[in-house]
Protein backbone atom coordinates (compact mmCIF):
# COMPACT_ATOMS: atom_id res chain seq x y z
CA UNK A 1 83.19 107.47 108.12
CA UNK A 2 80.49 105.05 106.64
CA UNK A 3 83.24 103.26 104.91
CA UNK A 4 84.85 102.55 107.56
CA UNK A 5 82.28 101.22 109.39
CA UNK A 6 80.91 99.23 106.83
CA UNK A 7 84.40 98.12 106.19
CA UNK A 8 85.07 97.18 110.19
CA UNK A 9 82.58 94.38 109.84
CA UNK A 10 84.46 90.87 109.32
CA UNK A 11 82.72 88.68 106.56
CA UNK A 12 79.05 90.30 106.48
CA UNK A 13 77.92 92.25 103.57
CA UNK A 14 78.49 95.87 104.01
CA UNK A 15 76.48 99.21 102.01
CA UNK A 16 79.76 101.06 101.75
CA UNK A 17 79.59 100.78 97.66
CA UNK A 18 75.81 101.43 97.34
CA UNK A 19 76.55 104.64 99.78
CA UNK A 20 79.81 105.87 97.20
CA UNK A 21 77.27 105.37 94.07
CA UNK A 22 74.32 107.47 95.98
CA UNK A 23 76.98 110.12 96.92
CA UNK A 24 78.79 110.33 93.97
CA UNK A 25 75.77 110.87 92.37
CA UNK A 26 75.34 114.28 95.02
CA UNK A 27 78.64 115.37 95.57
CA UNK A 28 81.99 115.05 93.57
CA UNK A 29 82.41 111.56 92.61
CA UNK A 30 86.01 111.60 92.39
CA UNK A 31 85.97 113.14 96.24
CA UNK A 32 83.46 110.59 97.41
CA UNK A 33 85.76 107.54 95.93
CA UNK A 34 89.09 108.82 97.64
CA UNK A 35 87.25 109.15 100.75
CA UNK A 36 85.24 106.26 100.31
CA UNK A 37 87.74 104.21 99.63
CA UNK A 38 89.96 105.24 102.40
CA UNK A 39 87.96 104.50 105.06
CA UNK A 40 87.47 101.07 103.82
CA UNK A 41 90.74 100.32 103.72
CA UNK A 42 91.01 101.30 107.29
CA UNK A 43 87.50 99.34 108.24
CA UNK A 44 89.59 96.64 106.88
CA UNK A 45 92.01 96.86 109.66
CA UNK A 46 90.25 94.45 111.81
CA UNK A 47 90.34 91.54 109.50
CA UNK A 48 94.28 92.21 109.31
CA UNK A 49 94.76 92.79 112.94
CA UNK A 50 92.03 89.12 113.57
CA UNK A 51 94.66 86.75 111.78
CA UNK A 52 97.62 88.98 113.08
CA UNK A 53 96.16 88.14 116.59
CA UNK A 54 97.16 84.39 115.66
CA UNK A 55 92.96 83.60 115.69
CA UNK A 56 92.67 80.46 113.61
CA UNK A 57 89.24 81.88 111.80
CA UNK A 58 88.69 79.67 108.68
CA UNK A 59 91.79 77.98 108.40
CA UNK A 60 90.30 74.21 107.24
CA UNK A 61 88.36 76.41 104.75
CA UNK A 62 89.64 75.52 100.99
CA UNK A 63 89.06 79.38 99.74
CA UNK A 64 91.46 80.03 102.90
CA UNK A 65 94.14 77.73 102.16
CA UNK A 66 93.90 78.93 98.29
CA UNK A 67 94.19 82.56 99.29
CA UNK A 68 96.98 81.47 101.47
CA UNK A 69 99.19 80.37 98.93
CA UNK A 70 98.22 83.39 96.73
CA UNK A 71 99.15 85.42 99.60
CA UNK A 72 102.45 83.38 100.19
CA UNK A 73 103.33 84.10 96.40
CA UNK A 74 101.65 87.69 95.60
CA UNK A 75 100.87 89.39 98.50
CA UNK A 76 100.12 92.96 97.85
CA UNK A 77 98.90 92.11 94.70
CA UNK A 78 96.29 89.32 95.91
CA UNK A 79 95.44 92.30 98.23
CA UNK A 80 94.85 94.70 95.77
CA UNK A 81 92.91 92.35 93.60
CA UNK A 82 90.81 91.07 96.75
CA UNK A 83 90.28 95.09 97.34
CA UNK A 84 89.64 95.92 93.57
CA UNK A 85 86.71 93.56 93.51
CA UNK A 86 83.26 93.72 95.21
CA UNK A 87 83.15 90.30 97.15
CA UNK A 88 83.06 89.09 100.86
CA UNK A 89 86.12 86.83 100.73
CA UNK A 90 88.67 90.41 101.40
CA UNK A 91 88.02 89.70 104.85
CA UNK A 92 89.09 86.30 104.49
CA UNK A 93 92.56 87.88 102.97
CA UNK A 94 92.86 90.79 105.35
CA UNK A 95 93.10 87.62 108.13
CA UNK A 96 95.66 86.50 106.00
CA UNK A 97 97.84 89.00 105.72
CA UNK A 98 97.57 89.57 109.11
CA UNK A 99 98.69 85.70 109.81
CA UNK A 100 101.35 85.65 107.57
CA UNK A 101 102.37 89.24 109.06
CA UNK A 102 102.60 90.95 105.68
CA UNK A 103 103.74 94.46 106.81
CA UNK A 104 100.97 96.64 107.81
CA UNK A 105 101.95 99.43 105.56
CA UNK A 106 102.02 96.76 102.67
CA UNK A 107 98.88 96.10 103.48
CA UNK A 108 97.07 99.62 104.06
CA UNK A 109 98.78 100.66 100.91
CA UNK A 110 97.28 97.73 98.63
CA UNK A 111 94.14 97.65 99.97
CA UNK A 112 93.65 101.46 99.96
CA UNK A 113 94.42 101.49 96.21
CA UNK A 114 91.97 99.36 95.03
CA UNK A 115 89.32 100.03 97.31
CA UNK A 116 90.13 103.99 95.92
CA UNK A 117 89.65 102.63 92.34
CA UNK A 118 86.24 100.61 93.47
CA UNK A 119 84.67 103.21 94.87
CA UNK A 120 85.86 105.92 92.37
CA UNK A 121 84.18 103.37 89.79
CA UNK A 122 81.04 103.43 91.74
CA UNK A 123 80.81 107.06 92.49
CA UNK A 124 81.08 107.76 88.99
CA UNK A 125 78.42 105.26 88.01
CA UNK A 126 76.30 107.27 90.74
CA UNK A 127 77.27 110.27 89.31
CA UNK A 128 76.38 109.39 85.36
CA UNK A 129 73.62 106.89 86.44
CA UNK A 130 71.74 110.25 87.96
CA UNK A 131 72.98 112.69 84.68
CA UNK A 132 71.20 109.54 82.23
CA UNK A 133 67.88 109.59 84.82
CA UNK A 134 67.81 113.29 85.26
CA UNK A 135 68.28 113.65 81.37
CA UNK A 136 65.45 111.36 80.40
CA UNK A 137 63.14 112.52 82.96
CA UNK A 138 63.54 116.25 80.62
């Protein structure tokens, strides 16, 4: 739930990774990066569904028009790669997608896989980052 609703917030920064690294460092990491990462990918819905609106957002932007042509070659990839990596600019390609009306399933899927993989990362830094502490603290 607090993935997607740091997720559903277009270009602002968002604590959905600093939550998966606290959690994962409670509860199973590998549980808390599925879930995680799930609900970002569907938080990201509303950058997809902005540019499939037709909303011209950024489009004079030169990070837009680059991602545009990556997204005009690549697609699911660029998405995957935009989801894999902690940065603010996925919202930029989730209004892409959505303009050039890559298939929403396309989307979901790519973004859900690397936003699984992120936050899987992160939980299990949580996780170990907490074993380490708790094991020097002995």
């Amino acid at each position: 739930m607090v993935g997607l609703i740091s997720n559903a917030t277009l270009i602002f920064p968002e604590p959905g990774l600093a939550i998966s690294s606290l959690m994962g460092g409670v509860f199973n990491p590998w549980v808390v990066g599925v879930v995680g990462g799930a609900g970002q990918a569907l938080g990201e819905l509303t950058g997809y569904m902005a540019g499939y609106s037709g909303q011209p957002l950024v489009n004079e932007n030169p990070t837009y028009r680059r991602l545009a042509e990556w997204m005009q070659r690549y697609g699911v990839l660029t998405i995957f790669v935009l989801a894999l990596v902690p940065n603010p600019i996925f919202d930029v390609g989730g209004m892409i997608a959505g303009a050039l009306r890559l298939p929403l399933w396309k989307f979901l899927v790519s973004c859900t896989a690397g936003k699984i993989f992120k936050n899987v990362l992160f939980a299990l830094a949580g996780y170990y980052g907490i074993e380490v502490l708790l094991k020097v603290m002995e």
